[in-house]
Every structure is written in structure tokens, then in C-alpha cells.
PDB file of N, CA and C in Angstrom:
ATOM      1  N   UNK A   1    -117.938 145.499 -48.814  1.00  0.00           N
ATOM      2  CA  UNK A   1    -117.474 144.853 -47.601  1.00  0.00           C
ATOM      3  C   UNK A   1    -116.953 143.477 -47.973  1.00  0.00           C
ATOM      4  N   UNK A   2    -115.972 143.247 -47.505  1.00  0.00           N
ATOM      5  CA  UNK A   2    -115.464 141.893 -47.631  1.00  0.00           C
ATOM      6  C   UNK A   2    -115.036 141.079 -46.512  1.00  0.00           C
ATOM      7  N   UNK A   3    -115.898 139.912 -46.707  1.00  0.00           N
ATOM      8  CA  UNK A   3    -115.913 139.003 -45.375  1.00  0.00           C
ATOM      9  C   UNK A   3    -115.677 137.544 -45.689  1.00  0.00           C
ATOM     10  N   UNK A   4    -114.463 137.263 -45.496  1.00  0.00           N
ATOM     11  CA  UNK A   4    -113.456 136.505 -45.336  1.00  0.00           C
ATOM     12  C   UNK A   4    -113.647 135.193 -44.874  1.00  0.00           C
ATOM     13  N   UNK A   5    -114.020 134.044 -45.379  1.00  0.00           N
ATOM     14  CA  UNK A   5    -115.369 133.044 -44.395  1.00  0.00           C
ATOM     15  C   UNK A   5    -114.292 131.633 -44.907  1.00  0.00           C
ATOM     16  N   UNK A   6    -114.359 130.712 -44.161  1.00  0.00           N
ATOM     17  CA  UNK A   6    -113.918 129.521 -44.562  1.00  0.00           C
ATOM     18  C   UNK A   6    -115.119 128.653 -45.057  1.00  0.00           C
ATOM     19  N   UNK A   7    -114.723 127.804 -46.056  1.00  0.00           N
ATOM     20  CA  UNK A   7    -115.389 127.459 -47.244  1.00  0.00           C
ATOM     21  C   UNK A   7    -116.372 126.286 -46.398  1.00  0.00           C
ATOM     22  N   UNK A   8    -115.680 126.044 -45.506  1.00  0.00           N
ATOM     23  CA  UNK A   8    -116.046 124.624 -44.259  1.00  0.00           C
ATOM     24  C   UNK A   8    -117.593 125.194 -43.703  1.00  0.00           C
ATOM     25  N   UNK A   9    -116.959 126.711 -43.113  1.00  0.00           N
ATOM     26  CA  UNK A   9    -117.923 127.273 -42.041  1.00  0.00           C
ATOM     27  C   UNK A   9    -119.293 127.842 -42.856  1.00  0.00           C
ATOM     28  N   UNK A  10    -119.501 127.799 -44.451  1.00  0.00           N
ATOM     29  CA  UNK A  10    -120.490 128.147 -45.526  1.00  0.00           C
ATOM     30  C   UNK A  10    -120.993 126.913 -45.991  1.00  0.00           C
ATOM     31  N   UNK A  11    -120.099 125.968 -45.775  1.00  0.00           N
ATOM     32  CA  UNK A  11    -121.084 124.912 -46.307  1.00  0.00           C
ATOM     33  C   UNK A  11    -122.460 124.604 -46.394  1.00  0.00           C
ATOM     34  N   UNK A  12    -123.040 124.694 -45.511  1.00  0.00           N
ATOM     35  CA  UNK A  12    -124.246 124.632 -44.745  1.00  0.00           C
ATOM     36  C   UNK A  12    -125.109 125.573 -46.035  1.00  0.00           C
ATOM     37  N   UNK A  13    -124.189 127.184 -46.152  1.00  0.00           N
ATOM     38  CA  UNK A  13    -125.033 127.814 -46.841  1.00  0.00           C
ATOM     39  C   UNK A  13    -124.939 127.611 -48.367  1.00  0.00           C
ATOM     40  N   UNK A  14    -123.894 126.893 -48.795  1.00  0.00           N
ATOM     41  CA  UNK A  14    -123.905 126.641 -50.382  1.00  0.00           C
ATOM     42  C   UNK A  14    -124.876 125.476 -50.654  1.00  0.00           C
ATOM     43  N   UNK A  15    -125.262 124.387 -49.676  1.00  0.00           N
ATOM     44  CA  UNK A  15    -125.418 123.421 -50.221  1.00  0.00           C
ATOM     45  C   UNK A  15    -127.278 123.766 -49.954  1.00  0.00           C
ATOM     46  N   UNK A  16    -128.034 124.665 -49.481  1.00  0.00           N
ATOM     47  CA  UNK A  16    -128.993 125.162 -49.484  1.00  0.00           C
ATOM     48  C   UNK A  16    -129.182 126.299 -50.850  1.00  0.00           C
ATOM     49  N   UNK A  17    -127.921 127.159 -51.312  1.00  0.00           N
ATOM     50  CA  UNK A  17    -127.971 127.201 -52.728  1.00  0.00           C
ATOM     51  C   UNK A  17    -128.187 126.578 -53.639  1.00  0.00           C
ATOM     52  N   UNK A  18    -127.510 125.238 -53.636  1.00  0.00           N
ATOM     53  CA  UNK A  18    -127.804 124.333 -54.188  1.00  0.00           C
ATOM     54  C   UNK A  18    -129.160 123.771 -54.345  1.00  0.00           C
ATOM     55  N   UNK A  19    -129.930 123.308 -53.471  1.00  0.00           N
ATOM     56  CA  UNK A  19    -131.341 123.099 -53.488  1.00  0.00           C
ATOM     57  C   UNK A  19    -131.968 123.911 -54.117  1.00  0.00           C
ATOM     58  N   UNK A  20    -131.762 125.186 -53.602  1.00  0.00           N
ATOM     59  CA  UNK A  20    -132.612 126.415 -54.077  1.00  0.00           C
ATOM     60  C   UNK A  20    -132.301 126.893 -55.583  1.00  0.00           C
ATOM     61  N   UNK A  21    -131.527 126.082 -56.394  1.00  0.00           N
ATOM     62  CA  UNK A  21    -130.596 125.974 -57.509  1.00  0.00           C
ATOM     63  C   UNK A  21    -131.801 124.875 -58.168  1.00  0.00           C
ATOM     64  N   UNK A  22    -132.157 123.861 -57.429  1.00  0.00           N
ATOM     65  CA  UNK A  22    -132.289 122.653 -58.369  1.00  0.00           C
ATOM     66  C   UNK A  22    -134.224 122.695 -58.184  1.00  0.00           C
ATOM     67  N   UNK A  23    -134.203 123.383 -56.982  1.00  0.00           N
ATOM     68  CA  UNK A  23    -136.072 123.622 -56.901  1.00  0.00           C
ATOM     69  C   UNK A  23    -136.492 125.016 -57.565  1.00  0.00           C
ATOM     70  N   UNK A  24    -135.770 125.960 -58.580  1.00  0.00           N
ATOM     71  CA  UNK A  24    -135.833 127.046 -59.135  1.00  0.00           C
ATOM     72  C   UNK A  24    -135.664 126.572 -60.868  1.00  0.00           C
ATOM     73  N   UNK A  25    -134.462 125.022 -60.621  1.00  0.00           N
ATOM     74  CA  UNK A  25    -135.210 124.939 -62.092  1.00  0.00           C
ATOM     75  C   UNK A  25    -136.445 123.787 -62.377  1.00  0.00           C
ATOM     76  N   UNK A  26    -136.561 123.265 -60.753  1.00  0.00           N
ATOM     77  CA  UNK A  26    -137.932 122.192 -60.849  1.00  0.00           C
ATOM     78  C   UNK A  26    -138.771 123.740 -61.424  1.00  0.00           C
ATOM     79  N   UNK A  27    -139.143 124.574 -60.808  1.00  0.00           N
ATOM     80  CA  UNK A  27    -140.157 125.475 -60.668  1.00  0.00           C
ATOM     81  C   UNK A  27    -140.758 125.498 -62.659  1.00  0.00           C
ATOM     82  N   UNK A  28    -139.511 125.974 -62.935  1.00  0.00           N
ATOM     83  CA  UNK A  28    -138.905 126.338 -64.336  1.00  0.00           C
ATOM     84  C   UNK A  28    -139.841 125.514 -65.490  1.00  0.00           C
ATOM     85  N   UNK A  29    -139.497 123.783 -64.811  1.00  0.00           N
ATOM     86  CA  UNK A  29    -139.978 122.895 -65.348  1.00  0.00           C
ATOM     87  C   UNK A  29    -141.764 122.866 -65.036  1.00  0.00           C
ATOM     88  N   UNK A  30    -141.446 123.162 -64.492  1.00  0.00           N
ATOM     89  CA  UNK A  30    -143.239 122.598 -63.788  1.00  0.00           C
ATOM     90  C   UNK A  30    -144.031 123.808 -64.820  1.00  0.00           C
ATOM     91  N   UNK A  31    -143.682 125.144 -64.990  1.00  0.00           N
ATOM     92  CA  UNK A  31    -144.506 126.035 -65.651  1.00  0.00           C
ATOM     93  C   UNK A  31    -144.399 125.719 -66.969  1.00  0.00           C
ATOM     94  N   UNK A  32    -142.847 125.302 -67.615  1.00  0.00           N
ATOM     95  CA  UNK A  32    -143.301 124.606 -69.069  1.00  0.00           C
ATOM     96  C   UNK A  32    -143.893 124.011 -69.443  1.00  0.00           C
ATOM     97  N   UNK A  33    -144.342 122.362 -68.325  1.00  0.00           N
ATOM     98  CA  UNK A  33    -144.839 121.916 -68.437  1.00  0.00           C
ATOM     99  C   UNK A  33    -147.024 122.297 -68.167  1.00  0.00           C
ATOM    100  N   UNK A  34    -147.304 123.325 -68.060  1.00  0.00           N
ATOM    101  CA  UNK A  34    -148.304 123.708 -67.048  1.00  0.00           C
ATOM    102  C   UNK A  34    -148.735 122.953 -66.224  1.00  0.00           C
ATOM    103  N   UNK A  35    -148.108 122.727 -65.340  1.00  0.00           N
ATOM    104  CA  UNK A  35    -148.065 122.000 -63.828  1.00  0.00           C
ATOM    105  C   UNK A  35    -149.145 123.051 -63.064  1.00  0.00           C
ATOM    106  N   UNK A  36    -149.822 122.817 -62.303  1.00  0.00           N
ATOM    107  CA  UNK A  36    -150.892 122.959 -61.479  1.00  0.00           C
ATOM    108  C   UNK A  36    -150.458 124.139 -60.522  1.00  0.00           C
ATOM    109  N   UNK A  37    -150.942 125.277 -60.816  1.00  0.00           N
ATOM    110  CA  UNK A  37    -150.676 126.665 -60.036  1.00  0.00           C
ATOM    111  C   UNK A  37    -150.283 126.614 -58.597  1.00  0.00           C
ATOM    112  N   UNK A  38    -150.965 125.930 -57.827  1.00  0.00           N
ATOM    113  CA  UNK A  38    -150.421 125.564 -56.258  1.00  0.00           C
ATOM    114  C   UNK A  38    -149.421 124.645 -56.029  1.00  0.00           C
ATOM    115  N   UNK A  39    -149.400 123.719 -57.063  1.00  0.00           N
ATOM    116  CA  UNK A  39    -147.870 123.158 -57.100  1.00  0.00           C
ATOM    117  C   UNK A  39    -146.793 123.704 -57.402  1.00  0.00           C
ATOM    118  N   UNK A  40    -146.901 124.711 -58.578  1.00  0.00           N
ATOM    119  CA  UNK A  40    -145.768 125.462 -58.665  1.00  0.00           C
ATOM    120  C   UNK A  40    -145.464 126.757 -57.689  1.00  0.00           C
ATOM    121  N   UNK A  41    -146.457 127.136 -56.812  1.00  0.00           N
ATOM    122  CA  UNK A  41    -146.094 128.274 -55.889  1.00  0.00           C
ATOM    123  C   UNK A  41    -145.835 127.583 -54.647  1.00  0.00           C
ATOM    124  N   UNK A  42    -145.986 126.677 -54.305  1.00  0.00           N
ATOM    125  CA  UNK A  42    -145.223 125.638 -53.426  1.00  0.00           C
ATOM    126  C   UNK A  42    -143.996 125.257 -53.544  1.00  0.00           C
ATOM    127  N   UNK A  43    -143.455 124.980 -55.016  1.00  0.00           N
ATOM    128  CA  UNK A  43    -142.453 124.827 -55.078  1.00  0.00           C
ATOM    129  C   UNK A  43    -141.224 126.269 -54.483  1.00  0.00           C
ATOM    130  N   UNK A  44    -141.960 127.109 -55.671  1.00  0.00           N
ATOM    131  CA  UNK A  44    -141.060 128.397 -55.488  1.00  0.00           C
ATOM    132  C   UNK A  44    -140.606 129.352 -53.982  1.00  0.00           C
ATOM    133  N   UNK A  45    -142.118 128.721 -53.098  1.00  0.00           N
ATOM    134  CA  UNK A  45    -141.855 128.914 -51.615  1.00  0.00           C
ATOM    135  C   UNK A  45    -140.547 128.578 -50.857  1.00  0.00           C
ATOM    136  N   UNK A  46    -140.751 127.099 -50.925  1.00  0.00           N
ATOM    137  CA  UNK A  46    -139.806 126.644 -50.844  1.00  0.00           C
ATOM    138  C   UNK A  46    -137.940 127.015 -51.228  1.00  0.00           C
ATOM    139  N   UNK A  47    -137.814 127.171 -52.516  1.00  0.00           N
ATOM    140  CA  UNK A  47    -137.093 127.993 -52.710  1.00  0.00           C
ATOM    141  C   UNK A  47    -136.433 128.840 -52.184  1.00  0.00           C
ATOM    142  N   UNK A  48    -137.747 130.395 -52.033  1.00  0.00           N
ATOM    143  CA  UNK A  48    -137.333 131.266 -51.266  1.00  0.00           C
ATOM    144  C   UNK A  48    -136.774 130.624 -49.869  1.00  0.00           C
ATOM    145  N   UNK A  49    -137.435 130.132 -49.111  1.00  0.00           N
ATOM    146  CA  UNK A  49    -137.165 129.527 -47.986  1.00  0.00           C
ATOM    147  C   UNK A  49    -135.409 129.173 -48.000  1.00  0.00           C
ATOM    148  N   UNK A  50    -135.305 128.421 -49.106  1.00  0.00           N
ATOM    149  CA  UNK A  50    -133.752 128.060 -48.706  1.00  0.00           C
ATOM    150  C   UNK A  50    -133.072 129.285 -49.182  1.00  0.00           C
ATOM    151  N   UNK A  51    -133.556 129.642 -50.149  1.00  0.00           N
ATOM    152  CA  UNK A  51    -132.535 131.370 -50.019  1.00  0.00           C
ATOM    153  C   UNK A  51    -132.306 132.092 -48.228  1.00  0.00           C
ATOM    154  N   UNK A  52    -133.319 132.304 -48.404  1.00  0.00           N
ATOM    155  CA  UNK A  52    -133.119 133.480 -46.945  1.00  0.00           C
ATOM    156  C   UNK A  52    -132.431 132.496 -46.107  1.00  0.00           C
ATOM    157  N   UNK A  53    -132.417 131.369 -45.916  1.00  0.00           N
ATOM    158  CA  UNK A  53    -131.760 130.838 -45.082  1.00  0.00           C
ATOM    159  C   UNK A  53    -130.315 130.812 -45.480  1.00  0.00           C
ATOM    160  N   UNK A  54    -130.342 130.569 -46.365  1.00  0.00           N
ATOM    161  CA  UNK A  54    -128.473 130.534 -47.309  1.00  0.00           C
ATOM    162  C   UNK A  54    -127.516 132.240 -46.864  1.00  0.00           C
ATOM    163  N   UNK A  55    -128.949 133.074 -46.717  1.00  0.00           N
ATOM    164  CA  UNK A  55    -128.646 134.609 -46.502  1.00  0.00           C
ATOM    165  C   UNK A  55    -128.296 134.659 -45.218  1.00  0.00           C
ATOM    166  N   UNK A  56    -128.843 134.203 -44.283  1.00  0.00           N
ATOM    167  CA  UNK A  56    -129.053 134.237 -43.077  1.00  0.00           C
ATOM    168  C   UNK A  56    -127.868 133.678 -42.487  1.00  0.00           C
ATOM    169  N   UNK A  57    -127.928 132.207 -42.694  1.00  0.00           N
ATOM    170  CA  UNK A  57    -126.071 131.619 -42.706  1.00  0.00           C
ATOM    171  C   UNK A  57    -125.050 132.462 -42.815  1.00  0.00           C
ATOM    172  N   UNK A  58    -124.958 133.252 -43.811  1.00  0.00           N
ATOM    173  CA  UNK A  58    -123.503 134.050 -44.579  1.00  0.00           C
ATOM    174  C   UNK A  58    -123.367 135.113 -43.746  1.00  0.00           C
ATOM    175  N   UNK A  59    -124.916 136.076 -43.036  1.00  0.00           N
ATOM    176  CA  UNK A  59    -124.455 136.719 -42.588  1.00  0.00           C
ATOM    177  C   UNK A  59    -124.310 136.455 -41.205  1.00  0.00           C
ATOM    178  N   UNK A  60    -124.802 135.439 -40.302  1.00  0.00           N
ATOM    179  CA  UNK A  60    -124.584 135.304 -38.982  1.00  0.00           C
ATOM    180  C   UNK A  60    -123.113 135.013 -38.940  1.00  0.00           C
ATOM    181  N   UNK A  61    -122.217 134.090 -40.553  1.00  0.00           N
ATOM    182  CA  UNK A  61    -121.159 133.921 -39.838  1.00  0.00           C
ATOM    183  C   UNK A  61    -120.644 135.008 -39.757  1.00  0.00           C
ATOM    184  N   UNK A  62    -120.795 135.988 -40.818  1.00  0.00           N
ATOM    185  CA  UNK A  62    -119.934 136.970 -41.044  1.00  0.00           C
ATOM    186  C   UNK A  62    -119.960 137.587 -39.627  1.00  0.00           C
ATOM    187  N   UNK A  63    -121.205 137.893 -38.976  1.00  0.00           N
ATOM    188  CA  UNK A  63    -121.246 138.702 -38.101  1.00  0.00           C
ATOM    189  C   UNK A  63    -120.289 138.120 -36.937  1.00  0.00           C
ATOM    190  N   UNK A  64    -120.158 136.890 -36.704  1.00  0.00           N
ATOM    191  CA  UNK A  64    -119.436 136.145 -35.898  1.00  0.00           C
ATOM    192  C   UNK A  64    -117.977 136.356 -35.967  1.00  0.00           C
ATOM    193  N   UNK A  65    -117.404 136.189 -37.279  1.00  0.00           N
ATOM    194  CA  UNK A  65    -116.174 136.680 -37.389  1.00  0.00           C
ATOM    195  C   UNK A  65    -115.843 138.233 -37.038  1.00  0.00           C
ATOM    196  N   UNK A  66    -116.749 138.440 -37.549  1.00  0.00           N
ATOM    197  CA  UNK A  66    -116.272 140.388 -37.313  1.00  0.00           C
ATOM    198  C   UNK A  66    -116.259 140.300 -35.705  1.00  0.00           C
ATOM    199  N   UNK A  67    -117.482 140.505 -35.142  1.00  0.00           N
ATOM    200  CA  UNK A  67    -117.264 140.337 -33.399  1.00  0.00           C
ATOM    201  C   UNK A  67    -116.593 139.985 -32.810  1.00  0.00           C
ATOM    202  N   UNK A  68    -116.004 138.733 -33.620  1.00  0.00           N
ATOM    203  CA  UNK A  68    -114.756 138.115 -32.692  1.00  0.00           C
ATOM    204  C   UNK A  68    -113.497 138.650 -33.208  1.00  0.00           C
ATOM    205  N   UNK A  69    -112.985 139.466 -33.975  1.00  0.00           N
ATOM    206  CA  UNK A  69    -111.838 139.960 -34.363  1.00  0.00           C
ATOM    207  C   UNK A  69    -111.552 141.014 -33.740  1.00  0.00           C
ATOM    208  N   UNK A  70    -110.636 140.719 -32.787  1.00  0.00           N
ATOM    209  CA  UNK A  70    -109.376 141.731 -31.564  1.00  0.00           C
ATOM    210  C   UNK A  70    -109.183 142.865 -32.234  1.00  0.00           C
ATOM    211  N   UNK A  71    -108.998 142.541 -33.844  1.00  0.00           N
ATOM    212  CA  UNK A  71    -107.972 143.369 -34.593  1.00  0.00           C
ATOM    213  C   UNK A  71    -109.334 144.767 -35.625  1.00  0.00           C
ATOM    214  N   UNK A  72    -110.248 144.039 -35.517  1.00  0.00           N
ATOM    215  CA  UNK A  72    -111.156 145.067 -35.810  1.00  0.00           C
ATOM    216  C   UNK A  72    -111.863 145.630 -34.545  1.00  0.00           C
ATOM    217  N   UNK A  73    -111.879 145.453 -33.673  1.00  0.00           N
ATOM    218  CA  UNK A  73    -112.048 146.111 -32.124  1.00  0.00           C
ATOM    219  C   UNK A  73    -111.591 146.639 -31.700  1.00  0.00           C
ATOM    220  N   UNK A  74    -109.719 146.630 -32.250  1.00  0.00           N
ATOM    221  CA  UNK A  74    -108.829 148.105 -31.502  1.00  0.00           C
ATOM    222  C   UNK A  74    -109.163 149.183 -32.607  1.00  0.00           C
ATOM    223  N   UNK A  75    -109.216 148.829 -33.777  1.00  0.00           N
ATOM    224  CA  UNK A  75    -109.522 149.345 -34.966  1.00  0.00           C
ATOM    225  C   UNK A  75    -110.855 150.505 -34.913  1.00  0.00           C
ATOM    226  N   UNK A  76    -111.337 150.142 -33.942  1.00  0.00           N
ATOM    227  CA  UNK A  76    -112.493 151.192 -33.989  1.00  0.00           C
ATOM    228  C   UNK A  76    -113.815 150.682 -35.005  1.00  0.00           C
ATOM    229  N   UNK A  77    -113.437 149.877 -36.273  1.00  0.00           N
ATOM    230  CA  UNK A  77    -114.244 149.690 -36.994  1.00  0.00           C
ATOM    231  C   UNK A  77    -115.135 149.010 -36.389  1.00  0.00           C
ATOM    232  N   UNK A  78    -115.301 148.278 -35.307  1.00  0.00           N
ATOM    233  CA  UNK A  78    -116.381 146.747 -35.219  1.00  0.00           C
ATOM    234  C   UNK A  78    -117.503 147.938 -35.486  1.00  0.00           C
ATOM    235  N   UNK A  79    -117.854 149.057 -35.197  1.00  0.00           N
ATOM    236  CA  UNK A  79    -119.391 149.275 -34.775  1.00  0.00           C
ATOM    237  C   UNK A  79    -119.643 149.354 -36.279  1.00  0.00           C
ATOM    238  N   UNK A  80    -118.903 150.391 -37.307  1.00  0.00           N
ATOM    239  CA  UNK A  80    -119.436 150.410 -38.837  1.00  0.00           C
ATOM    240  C   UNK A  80    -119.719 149.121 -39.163  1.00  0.00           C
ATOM    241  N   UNK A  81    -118.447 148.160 -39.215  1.00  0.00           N
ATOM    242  CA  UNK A  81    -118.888 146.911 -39.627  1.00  0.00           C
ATOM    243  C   UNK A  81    -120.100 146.280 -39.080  1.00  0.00           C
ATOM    244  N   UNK A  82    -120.672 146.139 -37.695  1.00  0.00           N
ATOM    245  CA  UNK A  82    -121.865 145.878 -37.230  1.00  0.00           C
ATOM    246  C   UNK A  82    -123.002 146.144 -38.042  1.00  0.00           C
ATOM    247  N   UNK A  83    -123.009 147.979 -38.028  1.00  0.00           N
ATOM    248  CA  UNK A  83    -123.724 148.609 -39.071  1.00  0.00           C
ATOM    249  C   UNK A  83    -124.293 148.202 -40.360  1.00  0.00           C
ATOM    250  N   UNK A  84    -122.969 147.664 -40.932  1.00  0.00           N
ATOM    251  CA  UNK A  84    -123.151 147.141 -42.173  1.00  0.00           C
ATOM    252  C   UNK A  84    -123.512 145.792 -42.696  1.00  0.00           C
ATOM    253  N   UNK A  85    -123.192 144.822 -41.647  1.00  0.00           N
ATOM    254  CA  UNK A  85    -123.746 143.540 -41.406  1.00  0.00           C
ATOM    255  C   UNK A  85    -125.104 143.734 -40.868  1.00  0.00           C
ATOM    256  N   UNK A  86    -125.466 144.397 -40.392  1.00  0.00           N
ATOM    257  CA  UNK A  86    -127.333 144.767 -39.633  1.00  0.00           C
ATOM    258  C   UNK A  86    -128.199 145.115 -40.832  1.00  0.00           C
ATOM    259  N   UNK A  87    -127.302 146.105 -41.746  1.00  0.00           N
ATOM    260  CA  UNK A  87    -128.222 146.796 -42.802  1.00  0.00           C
ATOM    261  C   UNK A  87    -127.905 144.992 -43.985  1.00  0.00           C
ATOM    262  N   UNK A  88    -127.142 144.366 -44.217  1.00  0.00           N
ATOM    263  CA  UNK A  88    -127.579 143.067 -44.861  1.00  0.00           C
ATOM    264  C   UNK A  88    -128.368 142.245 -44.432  1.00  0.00           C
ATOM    265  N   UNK A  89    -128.579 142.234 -43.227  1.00  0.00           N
ATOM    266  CA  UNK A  89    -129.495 141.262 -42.582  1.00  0.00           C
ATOM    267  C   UNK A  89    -131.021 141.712 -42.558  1.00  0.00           C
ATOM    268  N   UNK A  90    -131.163 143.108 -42.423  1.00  0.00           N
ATOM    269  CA  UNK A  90    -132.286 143.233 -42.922  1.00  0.00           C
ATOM    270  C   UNK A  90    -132.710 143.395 -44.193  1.00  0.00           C
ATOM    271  N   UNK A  91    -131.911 143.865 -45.413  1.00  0.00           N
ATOM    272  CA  UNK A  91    -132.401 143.171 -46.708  1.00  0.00           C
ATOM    273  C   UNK A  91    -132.747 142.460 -46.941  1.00  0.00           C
ATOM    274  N   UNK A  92    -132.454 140.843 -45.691  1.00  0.00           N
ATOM    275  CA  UNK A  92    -132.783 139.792 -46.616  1.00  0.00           C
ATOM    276  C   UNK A  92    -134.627 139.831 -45.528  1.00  0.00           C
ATOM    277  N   UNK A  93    -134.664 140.332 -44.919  1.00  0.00           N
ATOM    278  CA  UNK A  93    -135.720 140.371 -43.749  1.00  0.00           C
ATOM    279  C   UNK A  93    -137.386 141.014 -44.635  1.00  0.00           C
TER     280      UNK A  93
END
């Protein structure tokens, strides 16, 4: 599936990649260092946290664009595409 997103309207979700980028290699660090077991599963929480949210972003917009496209609504497709945006959203669930 390919969903077509302006780089503006993802921001939100790259720059929570990003975090989840820089607290995955804190994590990294903290176990080389043997950093304290509840500190490092705190960290990695966290993490996850900004993932699913980064997931969650990409697909609400996606879902937004698809819904709102005239041209996939005469098309017949919106409901597959729905389909297929529902079955990503619960992967990340």
C-alpha cells in the first residue's frame, strides 16, 4: 500500500522517531555500561511509547487522506483501503 503523506503533515511522527532513535541508543548505552535494570527498562518503555505513537501518527494520517479522497470513493476502493489501514493499526495495537 502506498500512502502518499506530506513531509509537513509526518513531522510530528519523524521527530518522535527521532527520540525513539536517540533513547534506543541511550538504552544501548546504559546496558554496556551495566546501568541499573529498572533504569534501563524505563528507558526502553519509553521508547516503545514513542514508537507506537510515531505508528499511530502515520496511520491516522494515512487514514485521513484515504477518507477524504473523492477519487478513491468513486473508485470503489475506500472500503479495501479502510481494510487495510485497520489491519495496520492493529499491528501496532
Amino acid at each position: 500500500m502506498e500512502l502518499t503523506m506530506a513531509a509537513e503533515e509526518l513531522r510530528t511522527a519523524v521527530n518522535r522517531l527521532r527520540r525513539a532513535q536517540g533513547q534506543i541508543n541511550g538504552v544501548i548505552k546504559m546496558i554496556e555500561e551495566g546501568r541499573d535494570c529498572e533504569d534501563v527498562i524505563t528507558q526502553l518503555a519509553a521508547a516503545s511509547r514513542a514508537l507506537d505513537k510515531a505508528g499511530f501518527a502515520i496511520i491516522a494520517t494515512g487514514l485521513q487522506h484515504c477518507l477524504s479522497d473523492t477519487e478513491l470513493a468513486e473508485s470503489g476502493d475506500r472500503e479495501r483501503m479502510r481494510a487495510r489501514l485497520e489491519k495496520l493499526f492493529l499491528s501496532l495495537a
